[in-house]
N, C-alpha and C. Protein backbone atom coordinates (compact mmCIF):
# COMPACT_ATOMS: atom_id res chain seq x y z
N UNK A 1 61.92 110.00 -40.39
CA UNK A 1 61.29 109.03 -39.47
C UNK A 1 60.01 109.64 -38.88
N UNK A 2 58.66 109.05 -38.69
CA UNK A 2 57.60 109.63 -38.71
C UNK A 2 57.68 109.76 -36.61
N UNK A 3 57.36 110.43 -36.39
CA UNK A 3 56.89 111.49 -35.36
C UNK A 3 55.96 110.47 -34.16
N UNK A 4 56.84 110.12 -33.43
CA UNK A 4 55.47 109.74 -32.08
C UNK A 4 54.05 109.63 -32.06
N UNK A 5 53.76 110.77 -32.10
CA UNK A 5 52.42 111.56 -32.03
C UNK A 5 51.33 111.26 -33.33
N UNK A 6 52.41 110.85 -34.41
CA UNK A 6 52.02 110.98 -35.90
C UNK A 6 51.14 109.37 -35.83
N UNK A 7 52.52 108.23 -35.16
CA UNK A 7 52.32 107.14 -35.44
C UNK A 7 50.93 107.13 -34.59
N UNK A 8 50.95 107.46 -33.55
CA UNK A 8 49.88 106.96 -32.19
C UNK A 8 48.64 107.20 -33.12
N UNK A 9 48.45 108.44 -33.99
CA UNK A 9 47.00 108.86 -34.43
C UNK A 9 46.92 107.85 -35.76
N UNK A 10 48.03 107.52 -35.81
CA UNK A 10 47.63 106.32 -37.50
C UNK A 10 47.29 104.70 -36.50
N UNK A 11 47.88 104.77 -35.80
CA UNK A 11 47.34 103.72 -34.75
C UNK A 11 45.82 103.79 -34.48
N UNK A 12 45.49 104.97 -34.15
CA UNK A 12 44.28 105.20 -33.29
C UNK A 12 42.87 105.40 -34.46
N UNK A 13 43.81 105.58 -35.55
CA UNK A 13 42.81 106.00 -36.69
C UNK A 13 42.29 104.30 -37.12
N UNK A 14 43.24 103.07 -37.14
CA UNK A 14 43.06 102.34 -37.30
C UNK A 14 42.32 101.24 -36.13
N UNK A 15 42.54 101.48 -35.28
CA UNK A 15 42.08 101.04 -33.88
C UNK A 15 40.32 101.54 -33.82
N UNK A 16 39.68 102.47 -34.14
CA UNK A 16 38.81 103.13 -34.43
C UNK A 16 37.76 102.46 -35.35
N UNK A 17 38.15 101.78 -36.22
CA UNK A 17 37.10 100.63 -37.25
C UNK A 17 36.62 99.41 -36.13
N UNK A 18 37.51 99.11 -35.09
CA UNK A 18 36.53 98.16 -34.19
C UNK A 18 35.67 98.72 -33.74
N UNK A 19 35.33 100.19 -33.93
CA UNK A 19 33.69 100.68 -33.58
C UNK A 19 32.49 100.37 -34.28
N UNK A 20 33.35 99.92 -35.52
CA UNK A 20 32.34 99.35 -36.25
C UNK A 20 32.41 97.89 -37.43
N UNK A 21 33.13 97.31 -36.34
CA UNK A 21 33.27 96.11 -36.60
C UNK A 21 32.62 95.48 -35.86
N UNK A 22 31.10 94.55 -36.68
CA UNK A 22 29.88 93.81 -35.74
C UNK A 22 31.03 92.30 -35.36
N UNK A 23 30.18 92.29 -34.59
CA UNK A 23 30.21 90.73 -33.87
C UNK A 23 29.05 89.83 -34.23
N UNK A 24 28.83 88.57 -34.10
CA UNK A 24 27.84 87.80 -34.01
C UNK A 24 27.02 88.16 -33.03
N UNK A 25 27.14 88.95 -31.88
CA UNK A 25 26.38 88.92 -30.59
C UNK A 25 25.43 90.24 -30.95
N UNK A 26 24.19 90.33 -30.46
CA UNK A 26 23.60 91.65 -30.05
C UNK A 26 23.49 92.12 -28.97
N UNK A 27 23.46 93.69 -29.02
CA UNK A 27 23.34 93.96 -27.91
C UNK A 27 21.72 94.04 -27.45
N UNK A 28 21.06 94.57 -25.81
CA UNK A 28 20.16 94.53 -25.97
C UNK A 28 18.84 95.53 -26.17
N UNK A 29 19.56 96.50 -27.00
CA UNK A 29 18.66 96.84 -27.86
C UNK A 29 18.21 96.54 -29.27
N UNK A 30 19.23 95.27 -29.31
CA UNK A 30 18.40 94.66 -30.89
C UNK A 30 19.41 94.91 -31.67
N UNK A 31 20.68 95.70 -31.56
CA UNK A 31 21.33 95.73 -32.78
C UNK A 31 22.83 95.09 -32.75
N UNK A 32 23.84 95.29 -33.80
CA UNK A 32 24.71 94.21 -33.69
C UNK A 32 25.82 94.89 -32.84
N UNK A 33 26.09 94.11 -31.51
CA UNK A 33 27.43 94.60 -30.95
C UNK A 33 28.84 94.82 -32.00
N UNK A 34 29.46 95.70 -31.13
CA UNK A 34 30.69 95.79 -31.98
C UNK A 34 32.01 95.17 -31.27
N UNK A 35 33.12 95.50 -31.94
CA UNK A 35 34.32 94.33 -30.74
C UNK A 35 34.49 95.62 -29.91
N UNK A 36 35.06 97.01 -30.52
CA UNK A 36 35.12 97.78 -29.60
C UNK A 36 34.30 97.53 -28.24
N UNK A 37 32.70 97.33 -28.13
CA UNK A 37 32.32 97.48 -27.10
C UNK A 37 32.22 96.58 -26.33
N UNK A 38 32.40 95.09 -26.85
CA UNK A 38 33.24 93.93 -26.46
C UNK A 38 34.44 94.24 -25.35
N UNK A 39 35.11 94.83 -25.82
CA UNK A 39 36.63 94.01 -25.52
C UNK A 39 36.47 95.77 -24.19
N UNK A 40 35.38 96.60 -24.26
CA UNK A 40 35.67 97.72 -23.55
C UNK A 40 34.80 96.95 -22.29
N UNK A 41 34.07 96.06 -22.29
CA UNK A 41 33.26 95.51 -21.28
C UNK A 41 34.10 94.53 -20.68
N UNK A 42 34.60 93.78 -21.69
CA UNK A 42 35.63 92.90 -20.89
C UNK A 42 36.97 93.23 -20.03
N UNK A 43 37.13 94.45 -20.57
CA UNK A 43 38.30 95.51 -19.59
C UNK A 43 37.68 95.78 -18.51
N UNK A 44 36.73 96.11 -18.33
CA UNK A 44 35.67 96.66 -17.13
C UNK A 44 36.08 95.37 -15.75
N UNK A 45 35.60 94.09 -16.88
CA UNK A 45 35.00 93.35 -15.85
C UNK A 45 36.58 92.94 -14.90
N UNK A 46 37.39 92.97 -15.61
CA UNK A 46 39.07 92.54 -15.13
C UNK A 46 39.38 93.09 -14.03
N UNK A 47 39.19 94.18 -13.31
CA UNK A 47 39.43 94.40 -11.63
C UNK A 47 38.61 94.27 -10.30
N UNK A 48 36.84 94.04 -11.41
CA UNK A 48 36.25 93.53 -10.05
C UNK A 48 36.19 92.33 -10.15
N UNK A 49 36.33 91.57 -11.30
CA UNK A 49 36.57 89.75 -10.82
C UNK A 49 38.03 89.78 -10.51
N UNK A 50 38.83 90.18 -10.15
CA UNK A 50 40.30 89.79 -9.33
C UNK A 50 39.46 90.37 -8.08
N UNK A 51 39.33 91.35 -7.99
CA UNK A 51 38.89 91.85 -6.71
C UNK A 51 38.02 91.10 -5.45
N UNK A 52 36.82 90.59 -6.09
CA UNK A 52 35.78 89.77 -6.38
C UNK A 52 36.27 88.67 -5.58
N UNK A 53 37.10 87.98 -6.45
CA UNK A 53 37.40 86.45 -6.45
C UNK A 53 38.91 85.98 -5.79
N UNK A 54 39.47 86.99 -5.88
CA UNK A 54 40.95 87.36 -5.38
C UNK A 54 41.51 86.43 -6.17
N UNK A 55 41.61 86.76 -7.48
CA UNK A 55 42.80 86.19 -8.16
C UNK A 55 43.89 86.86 -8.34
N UNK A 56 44.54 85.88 -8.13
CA UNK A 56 46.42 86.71 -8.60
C UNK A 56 46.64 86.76 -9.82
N UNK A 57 46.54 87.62 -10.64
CA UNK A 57 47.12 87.95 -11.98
C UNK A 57 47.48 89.33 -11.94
N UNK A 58 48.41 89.67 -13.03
CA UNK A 58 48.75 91.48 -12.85
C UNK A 58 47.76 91.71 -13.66
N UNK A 59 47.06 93.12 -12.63
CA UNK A 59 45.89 93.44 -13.16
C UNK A 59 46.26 94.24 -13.92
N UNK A 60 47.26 95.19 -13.97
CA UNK A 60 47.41 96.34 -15.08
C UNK A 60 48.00 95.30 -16.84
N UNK A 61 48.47 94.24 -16.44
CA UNK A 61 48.77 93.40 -17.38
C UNK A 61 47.76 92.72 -18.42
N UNK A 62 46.49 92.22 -17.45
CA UNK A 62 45.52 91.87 -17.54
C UNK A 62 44.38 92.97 -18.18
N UNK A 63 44.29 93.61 -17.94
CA UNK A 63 43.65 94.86 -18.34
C UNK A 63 43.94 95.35 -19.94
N UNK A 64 45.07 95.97 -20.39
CA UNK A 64 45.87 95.78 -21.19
C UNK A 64 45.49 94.87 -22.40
N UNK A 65 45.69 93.08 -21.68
CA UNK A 65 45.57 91.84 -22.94
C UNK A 65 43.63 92.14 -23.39
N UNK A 66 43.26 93.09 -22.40
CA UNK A 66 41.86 92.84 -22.82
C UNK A 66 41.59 93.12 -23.80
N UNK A 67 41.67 94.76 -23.83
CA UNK A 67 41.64 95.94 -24.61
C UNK A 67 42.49 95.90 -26.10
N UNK A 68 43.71 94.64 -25.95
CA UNK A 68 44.22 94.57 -26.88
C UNK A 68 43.59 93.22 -28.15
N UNK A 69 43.06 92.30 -27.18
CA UNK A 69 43.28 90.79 -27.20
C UNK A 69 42.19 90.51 -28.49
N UNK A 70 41.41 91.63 -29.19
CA UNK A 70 40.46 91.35 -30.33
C UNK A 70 41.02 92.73 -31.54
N UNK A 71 42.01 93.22 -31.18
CA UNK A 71 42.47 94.85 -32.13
C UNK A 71 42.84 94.51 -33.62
N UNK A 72 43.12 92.71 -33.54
CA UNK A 72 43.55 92.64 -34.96
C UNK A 72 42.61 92.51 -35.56
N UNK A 73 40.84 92.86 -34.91
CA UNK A 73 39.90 92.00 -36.21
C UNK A 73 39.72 93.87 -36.89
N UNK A 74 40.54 94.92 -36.51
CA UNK A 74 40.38 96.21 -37.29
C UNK A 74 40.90 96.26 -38.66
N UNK A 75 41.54 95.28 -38.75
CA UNK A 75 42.39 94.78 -39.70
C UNK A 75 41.33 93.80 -41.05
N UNK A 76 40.79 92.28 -39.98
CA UNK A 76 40.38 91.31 -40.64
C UNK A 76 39.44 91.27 -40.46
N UNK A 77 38.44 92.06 -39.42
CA UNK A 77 36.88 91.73 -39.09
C UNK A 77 37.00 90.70 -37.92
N UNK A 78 35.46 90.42 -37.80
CA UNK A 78 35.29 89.31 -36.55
C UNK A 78 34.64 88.10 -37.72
N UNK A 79 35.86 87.15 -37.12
CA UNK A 79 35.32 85.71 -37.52
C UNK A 79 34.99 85.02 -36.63
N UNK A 80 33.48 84.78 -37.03
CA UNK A 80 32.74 84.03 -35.40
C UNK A 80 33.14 83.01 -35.43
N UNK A 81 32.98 82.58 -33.82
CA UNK A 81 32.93 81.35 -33.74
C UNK A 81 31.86 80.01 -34.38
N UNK A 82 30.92 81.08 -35.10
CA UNK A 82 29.98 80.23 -35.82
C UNK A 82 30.36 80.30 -37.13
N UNK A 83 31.47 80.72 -38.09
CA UNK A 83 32.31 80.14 -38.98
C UNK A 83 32.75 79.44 -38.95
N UNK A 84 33.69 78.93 -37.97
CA UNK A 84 34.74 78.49 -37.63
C UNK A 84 33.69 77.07 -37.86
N UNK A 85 32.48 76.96 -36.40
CA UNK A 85 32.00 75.48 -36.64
C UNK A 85 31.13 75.26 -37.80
N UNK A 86 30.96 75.80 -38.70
CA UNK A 86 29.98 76.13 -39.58
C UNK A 86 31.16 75.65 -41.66
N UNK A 87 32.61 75.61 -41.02
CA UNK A 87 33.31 75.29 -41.65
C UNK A 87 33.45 76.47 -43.05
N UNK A 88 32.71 77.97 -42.78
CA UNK A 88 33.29 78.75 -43.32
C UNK A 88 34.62 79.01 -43.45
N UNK A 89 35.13 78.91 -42.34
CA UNK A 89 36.66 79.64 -42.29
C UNK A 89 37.29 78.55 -41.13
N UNK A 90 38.46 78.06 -41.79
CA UNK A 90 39.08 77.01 -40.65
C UNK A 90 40.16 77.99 -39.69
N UNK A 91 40.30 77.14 -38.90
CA UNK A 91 41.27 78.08 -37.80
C UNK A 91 42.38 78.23 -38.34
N UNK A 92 42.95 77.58 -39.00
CA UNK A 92 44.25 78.02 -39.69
C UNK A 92 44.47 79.28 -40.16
N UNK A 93 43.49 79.38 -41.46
CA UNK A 93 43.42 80.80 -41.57
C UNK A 93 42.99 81.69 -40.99
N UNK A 94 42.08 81.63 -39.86
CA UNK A 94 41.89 82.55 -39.26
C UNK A 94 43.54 83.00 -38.52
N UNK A 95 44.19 81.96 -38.00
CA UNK A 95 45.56 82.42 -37.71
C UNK A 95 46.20 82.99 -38.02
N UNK A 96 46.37 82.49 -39.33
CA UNK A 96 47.01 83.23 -40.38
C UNK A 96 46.74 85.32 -40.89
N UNK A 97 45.63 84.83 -41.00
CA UNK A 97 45.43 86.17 -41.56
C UNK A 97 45.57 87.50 -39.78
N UNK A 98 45.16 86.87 -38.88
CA UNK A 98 45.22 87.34 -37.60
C UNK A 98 47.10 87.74 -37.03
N UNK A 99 47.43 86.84 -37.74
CA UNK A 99 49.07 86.84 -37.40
C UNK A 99 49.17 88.29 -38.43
N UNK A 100 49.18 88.03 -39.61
CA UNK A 100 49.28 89.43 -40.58
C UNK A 100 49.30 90.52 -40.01
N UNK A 101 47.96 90.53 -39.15
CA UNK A 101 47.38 91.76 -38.78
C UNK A 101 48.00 92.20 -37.56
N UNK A 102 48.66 91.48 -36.60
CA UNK A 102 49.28 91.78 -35.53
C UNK A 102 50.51 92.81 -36.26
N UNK A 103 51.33 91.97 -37.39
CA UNK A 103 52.80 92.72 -37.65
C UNK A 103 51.93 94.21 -37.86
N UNK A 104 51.14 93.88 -39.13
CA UNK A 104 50.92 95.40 -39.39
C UNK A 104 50.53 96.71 -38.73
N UNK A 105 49.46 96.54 -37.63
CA UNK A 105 49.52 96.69 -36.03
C UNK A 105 50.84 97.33 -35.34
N UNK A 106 51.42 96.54 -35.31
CA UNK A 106 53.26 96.62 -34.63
C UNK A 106 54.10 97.78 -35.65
N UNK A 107 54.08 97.47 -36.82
CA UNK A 107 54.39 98.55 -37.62
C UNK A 107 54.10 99.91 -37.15
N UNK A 108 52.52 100.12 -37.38
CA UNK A 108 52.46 101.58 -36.78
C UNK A 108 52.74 102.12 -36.17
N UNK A 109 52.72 101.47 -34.78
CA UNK A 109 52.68 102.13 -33.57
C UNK A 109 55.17 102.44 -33.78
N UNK A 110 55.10 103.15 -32.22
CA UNK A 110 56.19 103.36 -32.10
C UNK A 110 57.15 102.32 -31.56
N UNK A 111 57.98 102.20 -31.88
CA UNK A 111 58.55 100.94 -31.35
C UNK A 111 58.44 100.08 -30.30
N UNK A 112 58.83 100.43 -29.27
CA UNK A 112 58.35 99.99 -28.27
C UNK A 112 56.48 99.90 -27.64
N UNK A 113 56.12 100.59 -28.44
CA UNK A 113 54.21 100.89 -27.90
C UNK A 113 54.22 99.10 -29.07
N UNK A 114 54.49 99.34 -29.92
CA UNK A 114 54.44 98.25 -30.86
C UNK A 114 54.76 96.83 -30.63
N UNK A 115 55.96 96.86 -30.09
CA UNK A 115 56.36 95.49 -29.26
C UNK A 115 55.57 94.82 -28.40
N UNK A 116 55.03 96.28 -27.73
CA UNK A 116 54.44 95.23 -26.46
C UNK A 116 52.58 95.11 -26.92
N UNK A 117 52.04 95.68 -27.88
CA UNK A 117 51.32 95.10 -28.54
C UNK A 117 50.94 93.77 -28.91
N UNK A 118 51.94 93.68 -29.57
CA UNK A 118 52.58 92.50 -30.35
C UNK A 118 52.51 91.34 -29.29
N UNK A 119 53.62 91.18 -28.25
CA UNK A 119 53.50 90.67 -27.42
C UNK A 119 52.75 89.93 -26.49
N UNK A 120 51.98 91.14 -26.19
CA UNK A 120 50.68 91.05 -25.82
C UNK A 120 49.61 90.08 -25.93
N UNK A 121 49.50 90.42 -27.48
CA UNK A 121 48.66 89.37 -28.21
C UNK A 121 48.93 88.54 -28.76
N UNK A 122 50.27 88.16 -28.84
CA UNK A 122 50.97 86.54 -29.02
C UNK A 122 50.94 86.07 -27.73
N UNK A 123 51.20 86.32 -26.59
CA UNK A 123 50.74 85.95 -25.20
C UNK A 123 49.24 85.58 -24.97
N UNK A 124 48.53 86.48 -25.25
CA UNK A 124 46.87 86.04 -25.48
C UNK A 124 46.64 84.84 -26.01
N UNK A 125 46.99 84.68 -27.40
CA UNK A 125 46.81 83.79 -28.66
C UNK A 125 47.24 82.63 -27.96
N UNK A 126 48.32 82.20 -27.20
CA UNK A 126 48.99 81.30 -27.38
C UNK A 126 48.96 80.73 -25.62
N UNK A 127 47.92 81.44 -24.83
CA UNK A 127 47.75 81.25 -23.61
C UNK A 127 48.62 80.46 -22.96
N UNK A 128 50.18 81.91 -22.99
CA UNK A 128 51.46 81.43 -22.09
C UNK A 128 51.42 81.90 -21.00
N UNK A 129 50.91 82.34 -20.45
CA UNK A 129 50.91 82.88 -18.61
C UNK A 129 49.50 83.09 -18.20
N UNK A 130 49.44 83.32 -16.65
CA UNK A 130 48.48 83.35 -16.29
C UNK A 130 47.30 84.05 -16.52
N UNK A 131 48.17 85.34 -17.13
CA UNK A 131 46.89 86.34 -17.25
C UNK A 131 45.97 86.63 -18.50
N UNK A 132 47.03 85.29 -19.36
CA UNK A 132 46.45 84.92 -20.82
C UNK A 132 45.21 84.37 -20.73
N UNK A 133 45.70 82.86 -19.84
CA UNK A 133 44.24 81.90 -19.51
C UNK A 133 43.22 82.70 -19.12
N UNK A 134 43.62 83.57 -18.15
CA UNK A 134 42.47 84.14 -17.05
C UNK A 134 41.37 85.50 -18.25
N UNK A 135 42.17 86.09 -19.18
CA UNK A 135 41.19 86.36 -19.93
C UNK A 135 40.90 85.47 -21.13
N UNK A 136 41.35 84.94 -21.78
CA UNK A 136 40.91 84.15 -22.72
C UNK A 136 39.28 83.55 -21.93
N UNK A 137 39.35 83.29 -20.45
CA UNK A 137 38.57 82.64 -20.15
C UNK A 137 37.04 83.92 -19.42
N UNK A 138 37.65 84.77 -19.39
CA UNK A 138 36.77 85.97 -19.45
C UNK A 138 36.25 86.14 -20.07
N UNK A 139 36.81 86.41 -21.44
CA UNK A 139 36.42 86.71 -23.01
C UNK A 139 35.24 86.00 -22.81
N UNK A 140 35.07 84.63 -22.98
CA UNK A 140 34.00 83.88 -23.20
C UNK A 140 33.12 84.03 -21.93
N UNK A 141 32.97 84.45 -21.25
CA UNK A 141 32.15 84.51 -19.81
C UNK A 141 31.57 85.65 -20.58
N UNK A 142 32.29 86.81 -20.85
CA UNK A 142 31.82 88.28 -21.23
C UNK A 142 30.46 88.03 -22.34
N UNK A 143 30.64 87.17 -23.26
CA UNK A 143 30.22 86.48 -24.45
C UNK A 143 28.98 86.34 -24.14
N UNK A 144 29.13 84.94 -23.25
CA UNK A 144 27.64 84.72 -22.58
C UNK A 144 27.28 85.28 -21.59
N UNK A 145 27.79 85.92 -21.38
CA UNK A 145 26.73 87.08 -20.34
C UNK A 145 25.99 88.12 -21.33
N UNK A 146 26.62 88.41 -22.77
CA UNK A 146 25.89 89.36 -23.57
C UNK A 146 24.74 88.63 -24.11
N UNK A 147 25.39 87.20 -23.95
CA UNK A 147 23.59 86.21 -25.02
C UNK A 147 22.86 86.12 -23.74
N UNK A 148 23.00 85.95 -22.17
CA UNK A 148 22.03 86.24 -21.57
C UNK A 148 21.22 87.29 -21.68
N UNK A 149 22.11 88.34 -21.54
CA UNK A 149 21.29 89.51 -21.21
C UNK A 149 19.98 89.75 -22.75
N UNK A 150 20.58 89.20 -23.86
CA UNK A 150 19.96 89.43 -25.24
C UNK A 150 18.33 89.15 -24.98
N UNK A 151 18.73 87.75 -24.32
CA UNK A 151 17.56 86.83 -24.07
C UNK A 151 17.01 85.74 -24.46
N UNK A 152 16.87 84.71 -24.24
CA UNK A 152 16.61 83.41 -25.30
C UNK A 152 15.41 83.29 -26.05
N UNK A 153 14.55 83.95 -26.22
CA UNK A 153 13.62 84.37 -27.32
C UNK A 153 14.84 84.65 -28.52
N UNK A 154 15.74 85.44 -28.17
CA UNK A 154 16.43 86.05 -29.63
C UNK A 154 17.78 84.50 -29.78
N UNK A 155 17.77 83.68 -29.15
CA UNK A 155 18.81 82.55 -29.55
C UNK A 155 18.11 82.02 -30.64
N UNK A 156 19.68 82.27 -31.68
CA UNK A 156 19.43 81.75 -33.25
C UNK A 156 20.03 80.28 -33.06
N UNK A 157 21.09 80.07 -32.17
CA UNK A 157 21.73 78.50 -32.61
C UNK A 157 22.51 78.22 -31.44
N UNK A 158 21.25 77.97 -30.35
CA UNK A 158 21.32 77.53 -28.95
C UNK A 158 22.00 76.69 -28.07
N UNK A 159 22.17 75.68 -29.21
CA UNK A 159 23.33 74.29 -28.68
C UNK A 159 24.27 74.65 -29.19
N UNK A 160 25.13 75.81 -29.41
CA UNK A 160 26.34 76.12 -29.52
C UNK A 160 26.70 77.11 -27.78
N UNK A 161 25.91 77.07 -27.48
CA UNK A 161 26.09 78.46 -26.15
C UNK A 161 26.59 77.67 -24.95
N UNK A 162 25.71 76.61 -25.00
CA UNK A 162 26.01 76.74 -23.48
C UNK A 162 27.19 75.79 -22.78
N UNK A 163 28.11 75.22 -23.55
CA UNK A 163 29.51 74.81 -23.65
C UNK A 163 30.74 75.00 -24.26
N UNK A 164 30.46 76.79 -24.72
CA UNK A 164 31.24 77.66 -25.50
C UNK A 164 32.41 78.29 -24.70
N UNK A 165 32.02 77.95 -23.13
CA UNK A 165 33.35 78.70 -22.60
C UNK A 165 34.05 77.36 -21.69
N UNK A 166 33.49 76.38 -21.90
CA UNK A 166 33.87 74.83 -20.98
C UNK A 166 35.34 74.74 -20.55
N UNK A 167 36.11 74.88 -21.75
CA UNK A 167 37.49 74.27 -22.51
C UNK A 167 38.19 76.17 -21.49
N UNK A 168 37.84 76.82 -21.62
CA UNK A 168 38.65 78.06 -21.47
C UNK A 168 39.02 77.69 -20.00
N UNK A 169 37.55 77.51 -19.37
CA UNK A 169 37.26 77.73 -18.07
C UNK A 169 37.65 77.02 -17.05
N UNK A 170 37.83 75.63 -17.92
CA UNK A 170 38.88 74.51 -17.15
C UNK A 170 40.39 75.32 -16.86
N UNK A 171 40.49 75.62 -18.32
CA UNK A 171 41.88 76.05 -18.01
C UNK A 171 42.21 77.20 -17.09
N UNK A 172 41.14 77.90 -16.51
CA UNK A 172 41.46 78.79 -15.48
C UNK A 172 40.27 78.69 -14.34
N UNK A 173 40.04 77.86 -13.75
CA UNK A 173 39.26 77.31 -13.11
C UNK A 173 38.78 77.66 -11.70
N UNK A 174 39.56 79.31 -11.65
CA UNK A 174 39.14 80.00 -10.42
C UNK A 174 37.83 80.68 -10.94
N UNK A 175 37.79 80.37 -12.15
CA UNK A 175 36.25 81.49 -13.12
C UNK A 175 35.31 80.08 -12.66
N UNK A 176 35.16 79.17 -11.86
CA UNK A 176 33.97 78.15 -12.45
C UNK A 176 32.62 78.78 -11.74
N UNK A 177 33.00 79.28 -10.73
CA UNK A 177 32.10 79.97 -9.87
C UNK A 177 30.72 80.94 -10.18
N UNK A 178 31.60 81.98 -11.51
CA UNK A 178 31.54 82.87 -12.08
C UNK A 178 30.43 82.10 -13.68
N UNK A 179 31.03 81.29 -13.76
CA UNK A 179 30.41 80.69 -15.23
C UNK A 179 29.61 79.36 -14.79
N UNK A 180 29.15 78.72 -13.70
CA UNK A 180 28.11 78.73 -13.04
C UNK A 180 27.18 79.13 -12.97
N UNK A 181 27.31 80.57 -12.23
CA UNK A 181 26.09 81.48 -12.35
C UNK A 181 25.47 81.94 -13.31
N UNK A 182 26.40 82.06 -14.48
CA UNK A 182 25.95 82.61 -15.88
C UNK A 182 25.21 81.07 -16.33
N UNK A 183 25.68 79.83 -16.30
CA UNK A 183 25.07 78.78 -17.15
C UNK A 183 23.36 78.55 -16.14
N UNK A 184 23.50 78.98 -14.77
CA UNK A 184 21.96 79.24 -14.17
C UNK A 184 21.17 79.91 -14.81
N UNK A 185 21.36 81.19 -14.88
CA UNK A 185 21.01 82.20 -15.86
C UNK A 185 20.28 82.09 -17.25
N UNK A 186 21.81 80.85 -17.88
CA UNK A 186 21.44 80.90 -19.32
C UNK A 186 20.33 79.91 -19.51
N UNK A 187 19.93 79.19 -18.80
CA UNK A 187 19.37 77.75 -18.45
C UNK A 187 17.89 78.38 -18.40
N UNK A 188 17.77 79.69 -17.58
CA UNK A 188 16.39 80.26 -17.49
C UNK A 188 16.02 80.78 -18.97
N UNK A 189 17.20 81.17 -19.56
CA UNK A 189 16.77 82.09 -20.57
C UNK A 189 16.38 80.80 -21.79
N UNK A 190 17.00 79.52 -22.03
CA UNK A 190 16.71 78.75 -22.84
C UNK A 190 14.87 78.19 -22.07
N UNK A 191 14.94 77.67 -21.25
CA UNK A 191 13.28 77.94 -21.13
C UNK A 191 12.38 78.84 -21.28
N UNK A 192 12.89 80.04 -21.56
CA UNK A 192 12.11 81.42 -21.81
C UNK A 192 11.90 80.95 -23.19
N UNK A 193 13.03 80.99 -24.06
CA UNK A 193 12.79 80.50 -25.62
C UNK A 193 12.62 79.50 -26.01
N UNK A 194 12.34 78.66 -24.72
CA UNK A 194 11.48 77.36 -25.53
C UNK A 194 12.51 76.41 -25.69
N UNK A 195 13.53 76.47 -25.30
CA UNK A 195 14.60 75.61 -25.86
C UNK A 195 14.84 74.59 -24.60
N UNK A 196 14.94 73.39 -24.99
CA UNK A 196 15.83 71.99 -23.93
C UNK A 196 16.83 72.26 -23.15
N UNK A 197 16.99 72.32 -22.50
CA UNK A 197 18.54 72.11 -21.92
C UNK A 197 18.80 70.76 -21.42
N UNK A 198 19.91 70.10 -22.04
CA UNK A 198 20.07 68.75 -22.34
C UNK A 198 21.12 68.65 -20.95
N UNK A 199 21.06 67.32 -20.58
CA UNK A 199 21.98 66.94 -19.19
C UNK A 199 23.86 67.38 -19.75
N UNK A 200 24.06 67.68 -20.93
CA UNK A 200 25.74 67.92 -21.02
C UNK A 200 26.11 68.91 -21.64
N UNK A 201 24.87 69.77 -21.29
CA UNK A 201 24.67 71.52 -20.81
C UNK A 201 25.45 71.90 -19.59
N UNK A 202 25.24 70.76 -18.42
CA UNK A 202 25.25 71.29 -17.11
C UNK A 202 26.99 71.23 -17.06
């Protein structure tokens, strides 16, 4: 039976390709973000928006679904959300192949480190408790705060942005405050690049 220590580093060896697994997003020096540095920003942001905003969710719980809540694309890559509408890849399979990647995931690790992996991110996926919604709806705040900061000179496909986190944000609707300020923001940056912002933007 393989060794604690053994599994954690075949874990970690595999956990390690989201360093270089791009995203659709850049960062802003021009090159392609990765999920690693994704999902390490979106951990960040999880104790000063409870803090912030005083939401009740378990933050060590919350923290956790962050860091975990994108680990299967080490597996499958990142399938953007501009596949998905672009009718490259339907959500099904993205499920599918994402479900795969969770067991195999769970495999490595040690039993119990594995379970709650697992868990974890079937809790994420399937936004059953609070602290699912509350990042699921982060995730996408985190998102567009990286296409702000990029800048709207560099927006390739503009009328996808700025109602990309709508649907999350309802569902956790102590963030509207928060994704407000970012759609102010993004609103400057689409006049920077020249772009409309249409009345069902707002």
């Amino acid at each position: 039976m393989p060794q604690p220590f053994s599994q954690i580093i075949d874990f970690l060896s595999l956990a390690e390709k989201l360093k270089s697994t791009c995203r659709y997003n850049y960062t802003s020096t021009g090159r392609q973000e990765s999920s690693a540095e994704h999902s390490w920003r979106l951990a960040l942001m999880v104790p000063i928006v409870i803090k912030e905003q005083g939401i009740d969710v378990d933050e060590l719980r919350s923290i956790k679904m962050a860091l975990i809540h994108d680990l299967v694309e080490a597996v499958v890559g990142d399938i953007s959300y501009m596949q998905i509408k672009d009718g490259e890849v339907s959500i099904t399979d993205k499920a599918e192949q994402e479900k795969k990647a969770i067991e195999k995931i769970k495999e490595l690790l040690p039993k119990n480190s594995g379970q709650e992996v697992y868990d974890l991110w079937h809790e994420y996926e399937e936004a059953t408790s609070k602290e699912a919604k509350f990042i699921k709806a982060l995730d996408k705040l985190e998102t567009i705060a990286q296409i702000v900061q990029v800048g709207g000179q560099n927006f390739k496909r503009p009328e996808l942005i700025p109602n990309y986190a709508d649907k999350a944000v309802q569902n956790f609707p102590k963030l509207a405050p928060f994704y407000q300020e970012l759609k102010k923001r993004l609103k400057e940056e689409f006049a920077k690049g020249g772009f409309d912002w249409q009345p069902e933007y707002d």
